[in-house]
C-alpha atoms as a PDB file:
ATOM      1  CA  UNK A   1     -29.171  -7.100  18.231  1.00  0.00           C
ATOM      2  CA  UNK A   2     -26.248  -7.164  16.106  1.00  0.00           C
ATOM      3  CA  UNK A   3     -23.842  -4.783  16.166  1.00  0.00           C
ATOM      4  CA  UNK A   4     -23.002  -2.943  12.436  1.00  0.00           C
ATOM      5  CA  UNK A   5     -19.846  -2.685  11.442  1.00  0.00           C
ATOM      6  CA  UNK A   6     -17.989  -0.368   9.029  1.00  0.00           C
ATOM      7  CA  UNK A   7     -14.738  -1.240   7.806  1.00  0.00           C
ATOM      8  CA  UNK A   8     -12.945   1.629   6.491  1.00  0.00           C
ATOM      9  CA  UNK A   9      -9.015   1.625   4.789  1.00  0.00           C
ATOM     10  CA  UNK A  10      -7.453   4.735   4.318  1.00  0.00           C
ATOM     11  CA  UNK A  11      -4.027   6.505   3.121  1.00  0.00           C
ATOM     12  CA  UNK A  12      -1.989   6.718   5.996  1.00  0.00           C
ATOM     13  CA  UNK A  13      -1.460  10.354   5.441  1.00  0.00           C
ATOM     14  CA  UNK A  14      -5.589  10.587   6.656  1.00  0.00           C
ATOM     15  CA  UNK A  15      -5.166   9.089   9.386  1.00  0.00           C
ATOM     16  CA  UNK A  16      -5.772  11.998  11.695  1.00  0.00           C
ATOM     17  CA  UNK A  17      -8.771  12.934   9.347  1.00  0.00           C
ATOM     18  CA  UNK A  18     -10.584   9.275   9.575  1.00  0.00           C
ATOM     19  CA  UNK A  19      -9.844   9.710  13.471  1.00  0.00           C
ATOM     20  CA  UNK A  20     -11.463  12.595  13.780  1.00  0.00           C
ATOM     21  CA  UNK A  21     -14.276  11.878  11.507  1.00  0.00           C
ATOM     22  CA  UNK A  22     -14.955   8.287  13.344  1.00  0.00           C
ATOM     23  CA  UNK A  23     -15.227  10.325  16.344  1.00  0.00           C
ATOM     24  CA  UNK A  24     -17.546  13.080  15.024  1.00  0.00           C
ATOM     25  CA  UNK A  25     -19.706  10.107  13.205  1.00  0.00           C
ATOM     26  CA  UNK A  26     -20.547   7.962  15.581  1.00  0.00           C
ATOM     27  CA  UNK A  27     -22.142  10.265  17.762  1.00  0.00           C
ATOM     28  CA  UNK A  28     -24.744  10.506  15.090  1.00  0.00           C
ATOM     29  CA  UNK A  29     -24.381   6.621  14.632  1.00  0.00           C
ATOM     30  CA  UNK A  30     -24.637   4.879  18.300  1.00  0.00           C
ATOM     31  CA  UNK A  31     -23.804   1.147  18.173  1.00  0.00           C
ATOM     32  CA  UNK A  32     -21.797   1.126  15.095  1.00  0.00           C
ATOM     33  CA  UNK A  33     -18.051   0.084  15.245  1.00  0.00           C
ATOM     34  CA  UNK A  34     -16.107   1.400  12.886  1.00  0.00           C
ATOM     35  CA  UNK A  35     -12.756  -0.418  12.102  1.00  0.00           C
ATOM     36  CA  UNK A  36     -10.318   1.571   9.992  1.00  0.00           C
ATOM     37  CA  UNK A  37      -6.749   0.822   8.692  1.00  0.00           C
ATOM     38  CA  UNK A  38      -4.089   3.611   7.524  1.00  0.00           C
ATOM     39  CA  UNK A  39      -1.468   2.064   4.596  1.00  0.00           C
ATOM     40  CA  UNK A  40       0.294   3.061   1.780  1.00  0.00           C
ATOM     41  CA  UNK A  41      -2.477   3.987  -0.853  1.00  0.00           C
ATOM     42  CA  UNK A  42      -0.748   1.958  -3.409  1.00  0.00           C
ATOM     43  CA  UNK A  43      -0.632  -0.731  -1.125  1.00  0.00           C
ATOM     44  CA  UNK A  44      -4.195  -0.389  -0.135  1.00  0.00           C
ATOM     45  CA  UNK A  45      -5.668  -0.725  -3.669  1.00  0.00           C
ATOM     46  CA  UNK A  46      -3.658  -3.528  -4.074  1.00  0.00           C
ATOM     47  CA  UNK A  47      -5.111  -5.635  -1.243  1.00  0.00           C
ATOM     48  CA  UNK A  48      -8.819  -5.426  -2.410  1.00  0.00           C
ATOM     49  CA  UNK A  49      -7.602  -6.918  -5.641  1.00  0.00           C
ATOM     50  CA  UNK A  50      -6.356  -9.229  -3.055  1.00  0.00           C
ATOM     51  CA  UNK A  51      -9.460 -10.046  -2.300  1.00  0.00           C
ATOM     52  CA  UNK A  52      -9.742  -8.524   1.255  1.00  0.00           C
ATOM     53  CA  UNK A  53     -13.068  -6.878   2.453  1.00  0.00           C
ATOM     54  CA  UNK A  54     -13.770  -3.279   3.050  1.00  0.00           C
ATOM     55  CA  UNK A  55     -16.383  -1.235   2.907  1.00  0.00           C
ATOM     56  CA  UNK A  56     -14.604   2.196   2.194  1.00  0.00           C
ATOM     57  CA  UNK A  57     -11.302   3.122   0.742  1.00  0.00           C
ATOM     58  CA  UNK A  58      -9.792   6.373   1.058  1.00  0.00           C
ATOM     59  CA  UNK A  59      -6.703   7.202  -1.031  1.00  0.00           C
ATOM     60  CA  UNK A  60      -4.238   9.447  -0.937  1.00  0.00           C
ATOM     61  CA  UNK A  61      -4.133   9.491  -5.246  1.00  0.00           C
ATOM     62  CA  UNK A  62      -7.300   9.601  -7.776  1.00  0.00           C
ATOM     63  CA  UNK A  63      -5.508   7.604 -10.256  1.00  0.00           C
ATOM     64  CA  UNK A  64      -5.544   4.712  -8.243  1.00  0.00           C
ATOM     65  CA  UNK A  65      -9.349   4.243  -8.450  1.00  0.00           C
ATOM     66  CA  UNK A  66      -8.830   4.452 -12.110  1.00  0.00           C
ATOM     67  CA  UNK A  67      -5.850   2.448 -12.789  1.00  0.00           C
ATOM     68  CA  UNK A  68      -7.028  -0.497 -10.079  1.00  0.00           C
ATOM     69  CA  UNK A  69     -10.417  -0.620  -8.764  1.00  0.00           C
ATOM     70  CA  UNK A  70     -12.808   1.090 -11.191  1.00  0.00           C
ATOM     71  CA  UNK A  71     -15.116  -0.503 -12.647  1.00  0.00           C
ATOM     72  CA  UNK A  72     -14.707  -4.017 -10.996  1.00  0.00           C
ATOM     73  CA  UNK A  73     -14.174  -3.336  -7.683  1.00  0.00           C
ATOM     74  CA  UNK A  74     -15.749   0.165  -6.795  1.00  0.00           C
ATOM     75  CA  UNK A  75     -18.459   2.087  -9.347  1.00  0.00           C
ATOM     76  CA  UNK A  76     -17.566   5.456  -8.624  1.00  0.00           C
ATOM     77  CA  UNK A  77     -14.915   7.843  -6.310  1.00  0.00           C
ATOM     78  CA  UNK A  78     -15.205  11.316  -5.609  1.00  0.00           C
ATOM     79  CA  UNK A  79     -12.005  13.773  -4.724  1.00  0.00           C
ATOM     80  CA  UNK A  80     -12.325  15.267  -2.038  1.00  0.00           C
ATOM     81  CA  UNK A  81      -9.382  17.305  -1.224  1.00  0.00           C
ATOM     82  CA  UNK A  82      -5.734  18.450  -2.674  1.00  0.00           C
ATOM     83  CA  UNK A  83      -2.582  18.909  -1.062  1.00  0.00           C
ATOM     84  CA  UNK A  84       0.862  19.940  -1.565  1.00  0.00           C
ATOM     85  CA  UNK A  85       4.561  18.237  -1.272  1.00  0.00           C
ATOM     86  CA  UNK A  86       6.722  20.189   1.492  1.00  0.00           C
ATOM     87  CA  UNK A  87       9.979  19.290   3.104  1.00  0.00           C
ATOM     88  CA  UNK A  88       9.042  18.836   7.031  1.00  0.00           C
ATOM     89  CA  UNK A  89      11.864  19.587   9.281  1.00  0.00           C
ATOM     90  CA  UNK A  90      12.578  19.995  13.161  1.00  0.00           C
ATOM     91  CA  UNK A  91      13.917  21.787  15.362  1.00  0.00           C
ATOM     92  CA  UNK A  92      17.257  19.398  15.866  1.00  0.00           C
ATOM     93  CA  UNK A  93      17.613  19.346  11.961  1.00  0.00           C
ATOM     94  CA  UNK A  94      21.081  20.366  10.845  1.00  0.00           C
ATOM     95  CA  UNK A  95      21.390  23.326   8.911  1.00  0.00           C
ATOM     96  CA  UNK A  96      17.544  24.341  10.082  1.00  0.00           C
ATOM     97  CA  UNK A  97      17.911  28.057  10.296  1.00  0.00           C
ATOM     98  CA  UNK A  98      19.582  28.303   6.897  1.00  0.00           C
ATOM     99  CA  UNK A  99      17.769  26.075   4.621  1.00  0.00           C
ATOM    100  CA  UNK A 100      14.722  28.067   2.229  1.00  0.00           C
ATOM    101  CA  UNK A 101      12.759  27.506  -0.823  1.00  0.00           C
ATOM    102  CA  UNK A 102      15.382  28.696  -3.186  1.00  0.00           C
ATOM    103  CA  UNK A 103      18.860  26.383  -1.662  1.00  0.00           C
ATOM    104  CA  UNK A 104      16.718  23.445  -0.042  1.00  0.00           C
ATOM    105  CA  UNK A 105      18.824  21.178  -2.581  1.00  0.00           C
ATOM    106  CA  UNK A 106      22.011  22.115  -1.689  1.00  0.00           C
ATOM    107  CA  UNK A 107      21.408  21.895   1.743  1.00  0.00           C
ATOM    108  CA  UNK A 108      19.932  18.058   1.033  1.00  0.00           C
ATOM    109  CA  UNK A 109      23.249  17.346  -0.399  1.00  0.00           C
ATOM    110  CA  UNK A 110      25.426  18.510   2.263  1.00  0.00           C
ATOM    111  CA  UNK A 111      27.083  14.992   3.726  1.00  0.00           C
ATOM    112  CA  UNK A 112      26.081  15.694   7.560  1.00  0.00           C
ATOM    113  CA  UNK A 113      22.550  16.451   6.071  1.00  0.00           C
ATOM    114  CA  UNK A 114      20.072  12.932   6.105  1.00  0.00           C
ATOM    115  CA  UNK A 115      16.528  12.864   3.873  1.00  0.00           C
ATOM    116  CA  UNK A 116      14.123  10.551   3.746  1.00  0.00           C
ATOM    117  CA  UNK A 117      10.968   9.101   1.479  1.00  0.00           C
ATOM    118  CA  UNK A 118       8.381   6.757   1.683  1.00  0.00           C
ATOM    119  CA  UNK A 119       8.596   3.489  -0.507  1.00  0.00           C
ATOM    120  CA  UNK A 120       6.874   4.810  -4.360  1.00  0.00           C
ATOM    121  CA  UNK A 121       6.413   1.006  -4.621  1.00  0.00           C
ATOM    122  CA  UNK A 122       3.294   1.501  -1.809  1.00  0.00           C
ATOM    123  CA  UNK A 123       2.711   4.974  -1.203  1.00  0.00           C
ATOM    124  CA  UNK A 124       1.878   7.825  -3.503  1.00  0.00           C
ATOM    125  CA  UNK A 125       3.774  10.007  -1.427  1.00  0.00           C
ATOM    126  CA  UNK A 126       6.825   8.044  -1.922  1.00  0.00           C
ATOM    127  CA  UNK A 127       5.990   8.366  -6.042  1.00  0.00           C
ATOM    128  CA  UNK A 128       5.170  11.876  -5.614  1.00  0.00           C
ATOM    129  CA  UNK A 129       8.658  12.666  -3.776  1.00  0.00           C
ATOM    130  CA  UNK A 130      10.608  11.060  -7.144  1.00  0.00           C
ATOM    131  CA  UNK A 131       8.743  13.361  -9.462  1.00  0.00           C
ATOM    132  CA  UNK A 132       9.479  16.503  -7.218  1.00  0.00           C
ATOM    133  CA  UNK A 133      13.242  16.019  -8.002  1.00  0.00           C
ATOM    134  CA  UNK A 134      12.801  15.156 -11.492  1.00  0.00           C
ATOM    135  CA  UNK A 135      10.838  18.565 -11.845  1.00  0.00           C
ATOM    136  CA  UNK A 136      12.992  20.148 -10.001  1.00  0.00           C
ATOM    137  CA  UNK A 137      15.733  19.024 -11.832  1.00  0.00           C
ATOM    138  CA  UNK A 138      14.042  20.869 -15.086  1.00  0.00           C
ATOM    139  CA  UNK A 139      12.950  23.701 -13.220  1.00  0.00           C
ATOM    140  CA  UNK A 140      16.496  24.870 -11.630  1.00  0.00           C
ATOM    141  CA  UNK A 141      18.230  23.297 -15.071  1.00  0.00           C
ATOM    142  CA  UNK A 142      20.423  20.834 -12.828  1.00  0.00           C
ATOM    143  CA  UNK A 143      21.586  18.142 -15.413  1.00  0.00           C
ATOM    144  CA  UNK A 144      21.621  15.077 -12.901  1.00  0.00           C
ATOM    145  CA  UNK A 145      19.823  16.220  -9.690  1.00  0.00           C
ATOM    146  CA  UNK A 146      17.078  13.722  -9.978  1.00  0.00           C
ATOM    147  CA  UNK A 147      19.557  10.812  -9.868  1.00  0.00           C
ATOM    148  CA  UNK A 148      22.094  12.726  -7.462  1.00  0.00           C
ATOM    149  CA  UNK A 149      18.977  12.993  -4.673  1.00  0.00           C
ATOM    150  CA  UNK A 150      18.039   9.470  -5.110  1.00  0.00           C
ATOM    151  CA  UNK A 151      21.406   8.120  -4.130  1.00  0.00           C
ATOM    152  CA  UNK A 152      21.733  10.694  -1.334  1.00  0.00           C
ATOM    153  CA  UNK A 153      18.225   9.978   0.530  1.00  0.00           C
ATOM    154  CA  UNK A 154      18.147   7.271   3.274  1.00  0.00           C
ATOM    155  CA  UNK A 155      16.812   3.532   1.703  1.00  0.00           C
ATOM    156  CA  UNK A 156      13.419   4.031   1.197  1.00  0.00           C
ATOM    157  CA  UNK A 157      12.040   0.393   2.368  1.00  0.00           C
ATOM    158  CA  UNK A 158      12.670   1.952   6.243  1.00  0.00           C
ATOM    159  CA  UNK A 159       9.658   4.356   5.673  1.00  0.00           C
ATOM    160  CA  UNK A 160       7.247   2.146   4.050  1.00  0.00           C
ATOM    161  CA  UNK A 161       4.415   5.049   3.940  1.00  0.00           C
ATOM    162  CA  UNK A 162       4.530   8.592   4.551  1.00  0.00           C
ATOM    163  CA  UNK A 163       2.910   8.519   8.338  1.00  0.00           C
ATOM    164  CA  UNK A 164       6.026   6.203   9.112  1.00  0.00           C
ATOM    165  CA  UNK A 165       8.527   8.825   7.529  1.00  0.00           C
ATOM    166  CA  UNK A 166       6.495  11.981   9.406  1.00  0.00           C
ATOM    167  CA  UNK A 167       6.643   9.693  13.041  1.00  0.00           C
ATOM    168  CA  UNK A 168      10.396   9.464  12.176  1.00  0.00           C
ATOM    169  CA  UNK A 169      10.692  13.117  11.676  1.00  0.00           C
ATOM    170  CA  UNK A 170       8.523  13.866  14.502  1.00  0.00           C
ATOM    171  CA  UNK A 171      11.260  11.818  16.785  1.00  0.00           C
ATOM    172  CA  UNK A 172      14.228  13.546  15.146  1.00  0.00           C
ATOM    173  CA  UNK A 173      15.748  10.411  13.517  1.00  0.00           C
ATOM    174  CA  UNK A 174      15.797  11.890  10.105  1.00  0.00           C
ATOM    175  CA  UNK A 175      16.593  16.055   9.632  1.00  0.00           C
ATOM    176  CA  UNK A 176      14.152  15.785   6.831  1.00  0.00           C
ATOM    177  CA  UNK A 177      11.279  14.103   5.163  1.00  0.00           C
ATOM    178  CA  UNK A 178       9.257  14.531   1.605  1.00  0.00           C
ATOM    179  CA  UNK A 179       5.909  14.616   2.863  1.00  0.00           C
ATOM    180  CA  UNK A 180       2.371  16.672   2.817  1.00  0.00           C
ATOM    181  CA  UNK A 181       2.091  19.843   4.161  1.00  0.00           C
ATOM    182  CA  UNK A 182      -0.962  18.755   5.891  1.00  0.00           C
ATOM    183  CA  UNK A 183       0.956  15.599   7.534  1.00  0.00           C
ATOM    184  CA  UNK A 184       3.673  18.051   8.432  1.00  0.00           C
ATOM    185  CA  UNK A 185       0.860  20.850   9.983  1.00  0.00           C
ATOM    186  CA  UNK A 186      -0.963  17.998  11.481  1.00  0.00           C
ATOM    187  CA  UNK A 187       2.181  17.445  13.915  1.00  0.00           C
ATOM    188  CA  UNK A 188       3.234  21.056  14.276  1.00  0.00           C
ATOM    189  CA  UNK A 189       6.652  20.865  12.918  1.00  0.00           C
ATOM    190  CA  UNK A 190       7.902  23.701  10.711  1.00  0.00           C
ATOM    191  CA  UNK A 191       8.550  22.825   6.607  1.00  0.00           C
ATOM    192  CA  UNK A 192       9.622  24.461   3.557  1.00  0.00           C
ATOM    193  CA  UNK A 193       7.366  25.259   0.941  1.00  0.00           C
ATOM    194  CA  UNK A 194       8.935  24.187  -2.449  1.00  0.00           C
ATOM    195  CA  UNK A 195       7.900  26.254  -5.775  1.00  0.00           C
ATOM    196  CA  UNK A 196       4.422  25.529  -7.251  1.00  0.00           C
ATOM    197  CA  UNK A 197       6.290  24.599 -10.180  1.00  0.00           C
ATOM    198  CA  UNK A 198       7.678  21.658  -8.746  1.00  0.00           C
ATOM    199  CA  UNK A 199       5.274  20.892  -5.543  1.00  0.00           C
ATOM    200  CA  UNK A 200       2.398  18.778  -7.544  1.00  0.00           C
ATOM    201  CA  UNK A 201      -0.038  21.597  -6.127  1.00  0.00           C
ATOM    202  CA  UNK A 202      -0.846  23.563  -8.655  1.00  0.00           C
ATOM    203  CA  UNK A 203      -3.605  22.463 -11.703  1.00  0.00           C
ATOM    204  CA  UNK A 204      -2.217  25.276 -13.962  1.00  0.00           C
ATOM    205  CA  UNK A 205       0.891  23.552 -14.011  1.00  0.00           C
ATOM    206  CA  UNK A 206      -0.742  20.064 -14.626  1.00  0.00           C
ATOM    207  CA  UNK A 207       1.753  19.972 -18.259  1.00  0.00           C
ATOM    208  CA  UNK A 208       4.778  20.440 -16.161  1.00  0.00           C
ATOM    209  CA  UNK A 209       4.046  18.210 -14.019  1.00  0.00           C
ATOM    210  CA  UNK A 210       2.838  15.655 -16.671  1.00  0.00           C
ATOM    211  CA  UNK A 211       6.585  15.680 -17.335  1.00  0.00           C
ATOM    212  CA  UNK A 212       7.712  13.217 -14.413  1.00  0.00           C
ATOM    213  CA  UNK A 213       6.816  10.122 -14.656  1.00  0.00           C
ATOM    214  CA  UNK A 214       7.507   6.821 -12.130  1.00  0.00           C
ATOM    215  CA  UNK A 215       7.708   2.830 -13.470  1.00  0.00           C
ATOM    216  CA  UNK A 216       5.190   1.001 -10.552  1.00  0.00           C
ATOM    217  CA  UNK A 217       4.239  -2.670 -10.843  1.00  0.00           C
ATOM    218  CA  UNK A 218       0.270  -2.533 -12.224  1.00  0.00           C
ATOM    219  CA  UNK A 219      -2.544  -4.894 -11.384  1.00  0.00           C
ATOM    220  CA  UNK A 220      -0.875  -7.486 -13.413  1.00  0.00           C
ATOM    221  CA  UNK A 221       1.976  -9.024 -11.312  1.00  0.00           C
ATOM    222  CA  UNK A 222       5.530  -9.054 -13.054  1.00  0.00           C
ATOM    223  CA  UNK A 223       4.017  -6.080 -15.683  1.00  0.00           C
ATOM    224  CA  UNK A 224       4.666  -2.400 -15.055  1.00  0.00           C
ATOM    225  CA  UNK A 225       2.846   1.025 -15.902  1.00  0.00           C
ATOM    226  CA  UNK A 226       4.073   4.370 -16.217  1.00  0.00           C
ATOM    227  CA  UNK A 227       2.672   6.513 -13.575  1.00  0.00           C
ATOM    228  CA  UNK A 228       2.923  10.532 -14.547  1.00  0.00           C
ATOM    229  CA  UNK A 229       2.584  13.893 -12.373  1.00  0.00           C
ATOM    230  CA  UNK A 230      -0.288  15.542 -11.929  1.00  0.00           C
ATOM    231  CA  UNK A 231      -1.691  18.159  -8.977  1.00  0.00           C
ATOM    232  CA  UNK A 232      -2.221  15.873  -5.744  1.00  0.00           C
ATOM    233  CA  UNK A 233      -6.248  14.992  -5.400  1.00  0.00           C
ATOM    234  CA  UNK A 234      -6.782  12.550  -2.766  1.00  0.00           C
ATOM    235  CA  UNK A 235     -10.190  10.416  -3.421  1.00  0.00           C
ATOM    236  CA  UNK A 236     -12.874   8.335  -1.494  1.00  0.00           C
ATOM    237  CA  UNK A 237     -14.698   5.488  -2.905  1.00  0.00           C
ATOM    238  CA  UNK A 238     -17.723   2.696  -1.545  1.00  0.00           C
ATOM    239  CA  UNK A 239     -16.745  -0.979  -2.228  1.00  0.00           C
ATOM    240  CA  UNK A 240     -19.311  -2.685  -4.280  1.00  0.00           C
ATOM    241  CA  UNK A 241     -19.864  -5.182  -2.433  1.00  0.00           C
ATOM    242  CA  UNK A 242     -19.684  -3.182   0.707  1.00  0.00           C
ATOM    243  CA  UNK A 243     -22.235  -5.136   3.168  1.00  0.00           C
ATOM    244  CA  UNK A 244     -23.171  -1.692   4.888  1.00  0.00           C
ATOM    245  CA  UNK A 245     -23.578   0.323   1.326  1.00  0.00           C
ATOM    246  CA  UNK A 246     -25.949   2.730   2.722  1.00  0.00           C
ATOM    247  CA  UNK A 247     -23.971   3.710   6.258  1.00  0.00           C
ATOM    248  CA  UNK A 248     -21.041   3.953   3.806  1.00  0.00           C
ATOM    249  CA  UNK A 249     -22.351   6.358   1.883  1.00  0.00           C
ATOM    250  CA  UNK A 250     -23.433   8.327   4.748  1.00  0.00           C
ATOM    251  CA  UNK A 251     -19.892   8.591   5.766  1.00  0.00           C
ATOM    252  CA  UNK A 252     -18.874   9.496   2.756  1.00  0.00           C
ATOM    253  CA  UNK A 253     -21.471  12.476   2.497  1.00  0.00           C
ATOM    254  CA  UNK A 254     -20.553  13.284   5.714  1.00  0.00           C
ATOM    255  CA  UNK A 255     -16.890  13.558   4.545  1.00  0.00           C
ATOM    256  CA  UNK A 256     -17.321  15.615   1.518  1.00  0.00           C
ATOM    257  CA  UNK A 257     -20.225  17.593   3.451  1.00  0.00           C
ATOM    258  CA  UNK A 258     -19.768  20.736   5.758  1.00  0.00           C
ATOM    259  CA  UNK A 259     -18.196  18.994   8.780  1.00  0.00           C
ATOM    260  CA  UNK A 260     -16.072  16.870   7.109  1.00  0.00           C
ATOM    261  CA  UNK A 261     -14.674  20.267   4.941  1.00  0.00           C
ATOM    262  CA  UNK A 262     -13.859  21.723   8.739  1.00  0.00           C
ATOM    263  CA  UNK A 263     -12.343  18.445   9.333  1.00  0.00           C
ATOM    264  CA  UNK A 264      -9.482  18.614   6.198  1.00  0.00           C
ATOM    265  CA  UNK A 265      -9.332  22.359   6.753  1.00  0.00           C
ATOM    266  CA  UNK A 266      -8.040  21.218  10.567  1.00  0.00           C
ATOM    267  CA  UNK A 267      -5.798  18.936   9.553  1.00  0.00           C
ATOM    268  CA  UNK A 268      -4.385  20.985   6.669  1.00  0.00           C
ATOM    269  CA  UNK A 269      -5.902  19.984   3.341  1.00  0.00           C
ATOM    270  CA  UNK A 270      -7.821  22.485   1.213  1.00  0.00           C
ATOM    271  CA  UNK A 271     -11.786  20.248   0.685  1.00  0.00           C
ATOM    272  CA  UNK A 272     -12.885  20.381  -2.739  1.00  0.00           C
END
C-alpha cells in the first residue's frame, strides 16, 4: 500500500501550532506522513510561485494569499487567528526591571541596549516590526523615531524569520526582539505589551494603522508594491493542485474546528 503524504508549509511563527496539530491529526489519520516546513511567510508564498509543491500553506499575513497566490495558485484561504506585536525580553536583558509600555523606546535607544527584527524582505513579522515604529513615531509625536530605531536595531539579514529572532532571544544573544506575543508565550519569556494604537492588534484602529506602509519586492521580480498596516490575521489555504485535496481539507477543518481553536488558544493566539 502506499503511504499518503501531506506536505504542509507554514509561517515559522506556527511552528509550535503545526507540531502540535500533526501530532493530534494523525492519530485520527494512521499511515499518513505529514511533512511540514516553517519559513518566512513572505518567503513561503514566494516559493510556490517558484514552482515548488505543497499541499497546504499556512501564513502568518492574509494579504499574502491576495497579493500572490489567489486566484492562480490557491482558490480560497480562510483566517484563522489574530495576534499582536510585543517586545519579548529575558531575564539577562539589560535594563529588564525598568523598561514598560510607556519608555520601551528610550530604553531601545540606550547604547548598552541591543534589538533585533526579522528580515521584512521574508517575514511579515519583520514588515510588521517597521510599521510599529512608524506608528509609534505618530502616536508619541517623535519627529524621526522611525528612522532613529532602524539604524539602532541589530542587521536584520541575521534573523531571517521571526522563530530565528525568538531562538536568539530565548538564548540571551539579543536583550530584545519584535515578535508575537504568542511566539514570545509559546517559550515562556516575559514581554511588553505595546499600546493597541501601535501593536497591529486592534481592527478599530485598522485607519491608523493603514498609515504605515513598507516597499517589498511583488510577484514581479525587479518591481515593488506598497505593503500597508492592518490588524495581524494569520490565514490557511489548500494548493490547487494539492494531490491529497481532500486530507487537506480535513486538516484544515480540523484547524479552524474545536481542537484546533484549543490548539492557538495554547500557544497564544486568539482563533477566529
Amino acid at each position: 500500500m502506499v503511504q499518503k503524504t501531506l506536505k504542509i508549509i507554514h509561517a515559522g511563527a506556527l511552528q509550535h501550532v503545526m507540531e502540535k496539530c500533526q501530532e493530534y491529526f494523525s492519530q485520527y489519520n494512521q499511515g499518513l506522513r505529514i511533512e511540514m516546513e516553517g519559513v518566512g511567510s513572505r518567503e513561503g508564498a514566494k516559493r510556490l510561485l517558484s514552482g515548488e509543491k505543497f499541499d497546504i500553506v499556512a501564513l502568518a499575513d492574509q494579504a499574502l494569499f491576495t497579493e500572490l497566490l489567489v486566484p492562480n495558485l490557491i482558490k480560497n484561504y480562510f483566517v484563522f487567528a489574530t495576534d499582536q506585536i510585543v517586545i519579548g525580553c529575558h531575564h539577562t536583558s539589560i535594563e529588564n526591571k525598568e523598561i514598560t509600555s510607556e519608555n520601551w523606546v528610550d530604553v531601545l535607544l540606550k547604547p548598552q541596549v541591543n534589538f533585533a527584527r526579522s528580515d521584512h524582505r521574508l517575514d511579515p513579522c519583520g514588515y510588521r516590526t517597521l510599521m510599529v515604529w512608524q506608528l509609534a513615531e505618530r502616536f508619541y509625536n517623535r519627529a524621526g523615531l522611525y528612522s532613529t530605531m532602524e539604524a539602532a536595531c541589530i542587521p536584520y539579514t541575521i534573523y531571517p524569520k521571526s522563530l530565528d529572532l525568538s531562538r536568539a532571544l530565548l538564548k540571551g544573544k539579543v536583550d530584545y526582539a519584535f515578535l508575537y506575543s504568542s511566539e514570545v508565550i509559546q517559550l515562556g519569556l516575559p514581554y511588553i505589551v505595546l499600546p493597541p494604537k501601535i501593536n497591529l492588534s486592534n481592527p478599530a484602529y485598522a485607519k491608523f494603522y493603514d498609515q504605515a506602509s513598507v516597499s517589498l519586492e511583488s510577484k514581479i521580480p525587479g518591481t515593488n508594491i506598497i505593503i500597508h498596516g492592518s490588524p495581524i490575521e494569520f490565514a490557511i489555504g489548500i494548493a490547487k493542485d494539492s494531490s491529497q485535496p481532500d486530507i487537506s481539507q480535513s486538516f484544515v477543518d480540523f484547524l479552524t474546528g474545536q481542537e484546533g481553536s484549543s490548539i492557538l488558544e495554547e500557544c497564544g493566539l486568539i482563533p477566529c
